[in-house]
N, C-alpha and C. Protein backbone atom coordinates (compact mmCIF):
# COMPACT_ATOMS: atom_id res chain seq x y z
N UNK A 1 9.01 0.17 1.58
CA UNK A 1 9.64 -0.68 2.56
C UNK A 1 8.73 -1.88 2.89
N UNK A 2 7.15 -1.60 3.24
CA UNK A 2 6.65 -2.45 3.49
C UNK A 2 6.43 -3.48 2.23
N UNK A 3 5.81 -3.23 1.12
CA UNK A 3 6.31 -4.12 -0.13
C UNK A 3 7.40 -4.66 -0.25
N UNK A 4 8.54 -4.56 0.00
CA UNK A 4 10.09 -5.45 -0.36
C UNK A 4 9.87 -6.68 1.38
N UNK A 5 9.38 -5.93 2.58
CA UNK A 5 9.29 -6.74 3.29
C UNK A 5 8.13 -8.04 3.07
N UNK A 6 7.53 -7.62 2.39
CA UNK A 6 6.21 -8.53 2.07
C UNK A 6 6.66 -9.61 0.86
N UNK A 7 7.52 -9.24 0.12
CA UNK A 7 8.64 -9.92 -0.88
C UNK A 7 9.37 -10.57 -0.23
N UNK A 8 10.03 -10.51 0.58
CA UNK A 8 11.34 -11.22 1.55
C UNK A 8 10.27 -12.55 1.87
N UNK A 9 9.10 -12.15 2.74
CA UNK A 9 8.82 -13.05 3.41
C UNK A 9 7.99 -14.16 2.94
N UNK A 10 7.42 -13.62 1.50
CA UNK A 10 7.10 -14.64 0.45
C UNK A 10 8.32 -15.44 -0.14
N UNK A 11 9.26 -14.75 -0.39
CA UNK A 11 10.63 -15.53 -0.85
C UNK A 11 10.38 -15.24 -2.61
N UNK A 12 9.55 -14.48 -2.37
CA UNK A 12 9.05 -14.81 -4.17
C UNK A 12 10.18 -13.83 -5.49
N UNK A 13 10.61 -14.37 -6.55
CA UNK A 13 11.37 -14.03 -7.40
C UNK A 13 10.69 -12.62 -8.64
N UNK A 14 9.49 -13.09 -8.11
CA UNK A 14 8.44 -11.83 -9.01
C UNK A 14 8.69 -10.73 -9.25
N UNK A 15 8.43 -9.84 -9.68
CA UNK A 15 8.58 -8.42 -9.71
C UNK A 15 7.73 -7.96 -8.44
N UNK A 16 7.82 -6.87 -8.43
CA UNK A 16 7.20 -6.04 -7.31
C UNK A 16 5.46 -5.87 -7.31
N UNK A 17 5.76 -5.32 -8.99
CA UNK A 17 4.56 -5.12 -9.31
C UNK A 17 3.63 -5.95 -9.64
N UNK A 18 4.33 -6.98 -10.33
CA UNK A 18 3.32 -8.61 -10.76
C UNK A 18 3.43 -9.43 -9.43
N UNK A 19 3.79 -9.09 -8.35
CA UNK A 19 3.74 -10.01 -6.68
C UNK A 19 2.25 -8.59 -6.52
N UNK A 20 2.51 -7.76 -6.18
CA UNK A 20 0.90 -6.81 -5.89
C UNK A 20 -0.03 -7.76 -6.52
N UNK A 21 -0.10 -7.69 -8.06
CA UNK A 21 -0.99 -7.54 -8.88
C UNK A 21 -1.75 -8.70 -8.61
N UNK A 22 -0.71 -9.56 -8.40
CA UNK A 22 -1.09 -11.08 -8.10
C UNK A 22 -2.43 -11.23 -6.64
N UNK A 23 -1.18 -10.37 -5.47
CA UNK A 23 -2.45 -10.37 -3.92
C UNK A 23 -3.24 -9.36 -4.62
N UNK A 24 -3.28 -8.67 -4.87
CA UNK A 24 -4.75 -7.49 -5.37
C UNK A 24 -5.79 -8.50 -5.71
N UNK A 25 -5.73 -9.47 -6.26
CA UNK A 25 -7.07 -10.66 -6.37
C UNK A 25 -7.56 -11.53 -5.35
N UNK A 26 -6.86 -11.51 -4.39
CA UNK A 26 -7.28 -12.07 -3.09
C UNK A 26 -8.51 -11.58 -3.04
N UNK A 27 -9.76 -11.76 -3.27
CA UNK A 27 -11.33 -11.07 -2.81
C UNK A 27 -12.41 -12.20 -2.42
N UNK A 28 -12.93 -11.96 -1.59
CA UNK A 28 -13.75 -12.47 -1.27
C UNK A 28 -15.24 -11.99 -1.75
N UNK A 29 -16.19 -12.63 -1.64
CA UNK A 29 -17.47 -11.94 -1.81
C UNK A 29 -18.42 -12.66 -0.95
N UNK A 30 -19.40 -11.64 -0.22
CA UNK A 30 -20.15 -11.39 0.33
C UNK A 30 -21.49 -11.58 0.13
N UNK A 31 -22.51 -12.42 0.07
CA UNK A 31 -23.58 -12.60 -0.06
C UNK A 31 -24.72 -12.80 0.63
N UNK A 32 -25.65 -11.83 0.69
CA UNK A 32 -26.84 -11.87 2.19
C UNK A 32 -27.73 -12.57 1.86
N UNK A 33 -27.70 -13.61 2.52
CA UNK A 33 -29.30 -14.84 2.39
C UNK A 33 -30.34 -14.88 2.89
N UNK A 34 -31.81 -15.42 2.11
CA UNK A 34 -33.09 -14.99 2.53
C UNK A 34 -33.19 -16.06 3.14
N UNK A 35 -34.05 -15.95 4.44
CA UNK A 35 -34.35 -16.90 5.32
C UNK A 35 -35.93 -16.96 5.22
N UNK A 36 -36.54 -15.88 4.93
CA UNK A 36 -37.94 -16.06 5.13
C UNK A 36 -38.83 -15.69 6.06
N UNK A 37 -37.43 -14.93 7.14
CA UNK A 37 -38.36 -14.31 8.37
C UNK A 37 -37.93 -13.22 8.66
N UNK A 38 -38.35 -12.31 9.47
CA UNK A 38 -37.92 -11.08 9.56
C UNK A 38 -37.13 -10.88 10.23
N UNK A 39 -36.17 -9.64 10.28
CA UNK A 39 -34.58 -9.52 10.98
C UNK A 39 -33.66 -9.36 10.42
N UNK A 40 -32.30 -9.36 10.76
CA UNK A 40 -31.20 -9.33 9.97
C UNK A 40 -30.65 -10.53 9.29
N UNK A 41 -30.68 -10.41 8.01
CA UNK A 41 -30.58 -11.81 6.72
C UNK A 41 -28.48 -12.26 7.13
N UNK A 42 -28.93 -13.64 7.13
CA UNK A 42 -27.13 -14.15 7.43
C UNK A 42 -26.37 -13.82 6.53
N UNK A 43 -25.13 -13.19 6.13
CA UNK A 43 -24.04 -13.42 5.22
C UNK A 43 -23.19 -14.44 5.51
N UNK A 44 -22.76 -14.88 4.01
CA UNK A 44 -22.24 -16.02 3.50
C UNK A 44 -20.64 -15.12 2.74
N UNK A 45 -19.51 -15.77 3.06
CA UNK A 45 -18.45 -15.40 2.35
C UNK A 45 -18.21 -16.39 1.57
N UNK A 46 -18.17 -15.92 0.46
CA UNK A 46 -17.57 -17.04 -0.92
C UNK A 46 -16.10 -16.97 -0.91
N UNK A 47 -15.74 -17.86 -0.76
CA UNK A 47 -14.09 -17.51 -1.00
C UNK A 47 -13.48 -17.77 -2.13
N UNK A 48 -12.26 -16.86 -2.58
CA UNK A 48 -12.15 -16.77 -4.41
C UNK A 48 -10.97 -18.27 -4.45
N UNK A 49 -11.08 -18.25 -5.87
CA UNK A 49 -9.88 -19.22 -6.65
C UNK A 49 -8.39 -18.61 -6.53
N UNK A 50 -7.99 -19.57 -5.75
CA UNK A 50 -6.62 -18.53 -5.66
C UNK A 50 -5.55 -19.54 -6.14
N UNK A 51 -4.46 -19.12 -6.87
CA UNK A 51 -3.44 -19.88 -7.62
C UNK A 51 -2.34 -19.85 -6.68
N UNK A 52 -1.42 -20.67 -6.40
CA UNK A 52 -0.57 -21.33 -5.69
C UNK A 52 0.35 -20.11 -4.91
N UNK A 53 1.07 -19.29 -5.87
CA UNK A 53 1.55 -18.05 -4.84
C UNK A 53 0.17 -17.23 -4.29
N UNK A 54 -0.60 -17.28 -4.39
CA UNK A 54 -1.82 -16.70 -3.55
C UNK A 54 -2.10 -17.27 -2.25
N UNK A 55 -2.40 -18.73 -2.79
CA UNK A 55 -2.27 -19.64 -1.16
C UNK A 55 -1.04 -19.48 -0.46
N UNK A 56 -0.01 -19.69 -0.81
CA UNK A 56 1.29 -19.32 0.10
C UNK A 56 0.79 -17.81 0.63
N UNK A 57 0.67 -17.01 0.17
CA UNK A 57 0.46 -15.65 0.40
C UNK A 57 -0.65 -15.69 1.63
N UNK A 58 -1.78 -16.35 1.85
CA UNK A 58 -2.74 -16.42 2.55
C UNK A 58 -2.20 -17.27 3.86
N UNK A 59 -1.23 -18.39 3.41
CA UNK A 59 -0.78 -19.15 4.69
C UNK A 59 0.28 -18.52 5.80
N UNK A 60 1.18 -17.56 4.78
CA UNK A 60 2.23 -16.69 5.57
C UNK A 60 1.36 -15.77 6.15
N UNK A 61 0.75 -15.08 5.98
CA UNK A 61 0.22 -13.84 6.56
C UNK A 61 -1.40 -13.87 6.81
N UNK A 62 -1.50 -15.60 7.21
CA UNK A 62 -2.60 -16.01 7.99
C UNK A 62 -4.11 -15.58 7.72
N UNK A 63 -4.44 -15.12 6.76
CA UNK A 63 -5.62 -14.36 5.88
C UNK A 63 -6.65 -15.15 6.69
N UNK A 64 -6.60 -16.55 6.47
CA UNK A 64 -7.35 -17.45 7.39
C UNK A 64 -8.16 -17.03 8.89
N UNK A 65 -7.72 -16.17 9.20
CA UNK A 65 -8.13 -15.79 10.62
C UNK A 65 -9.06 -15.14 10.55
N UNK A 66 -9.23 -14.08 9.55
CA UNK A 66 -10.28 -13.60 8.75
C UNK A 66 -11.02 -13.43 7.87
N UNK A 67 -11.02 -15.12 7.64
CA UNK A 67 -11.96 -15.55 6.26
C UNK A 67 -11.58 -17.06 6.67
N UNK A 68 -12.16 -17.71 7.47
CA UNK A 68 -12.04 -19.16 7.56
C UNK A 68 -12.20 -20.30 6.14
N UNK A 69 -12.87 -19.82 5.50
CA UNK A 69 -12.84 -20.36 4.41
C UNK A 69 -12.05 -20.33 3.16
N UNK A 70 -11.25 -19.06 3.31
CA UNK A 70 -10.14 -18.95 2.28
C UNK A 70 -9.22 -20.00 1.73
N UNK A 71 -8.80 -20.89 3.00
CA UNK A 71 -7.64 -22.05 2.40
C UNK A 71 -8.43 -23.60 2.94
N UNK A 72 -9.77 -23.60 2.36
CA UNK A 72 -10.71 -24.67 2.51
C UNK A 72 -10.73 -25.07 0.83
């Protein structure tokens, strides 16, 4: 149910399984940087290459809120 609703609201013509397969690559990565002093080192989120139904996918369901850099 929740997949066909997640289909509706993309509008997308895809299959079920190639619309997943597609958000399943949404990833970010995580990288802890040396500063040179002691304490807890800053993380950095890299945000991935995402192809056009990915960005729609990130703008409907606001991914942005939790990865500011995703649709930069």
């Amino acid at each position: 149910m929740l997949v066909s609703l997640v289909k509706i609201a993309l509008g997308t013509t895809a299959s079920v399984r190639a619309m997943m397969d597609s958000l399943s690559d949404i990833r970010a990565t995580l990288v802890r940087t040396t500063t040179g002093t002691t304490g807890r080192r800053p993380t950095i989120a890299i945000p991935p290459e995402l192809d056009p139904e990915q960005r729609r996918a990130a703008r409907v369901f606001e991914l942005a809120r939790w990865l500011p850099s995703l649709l930069s």
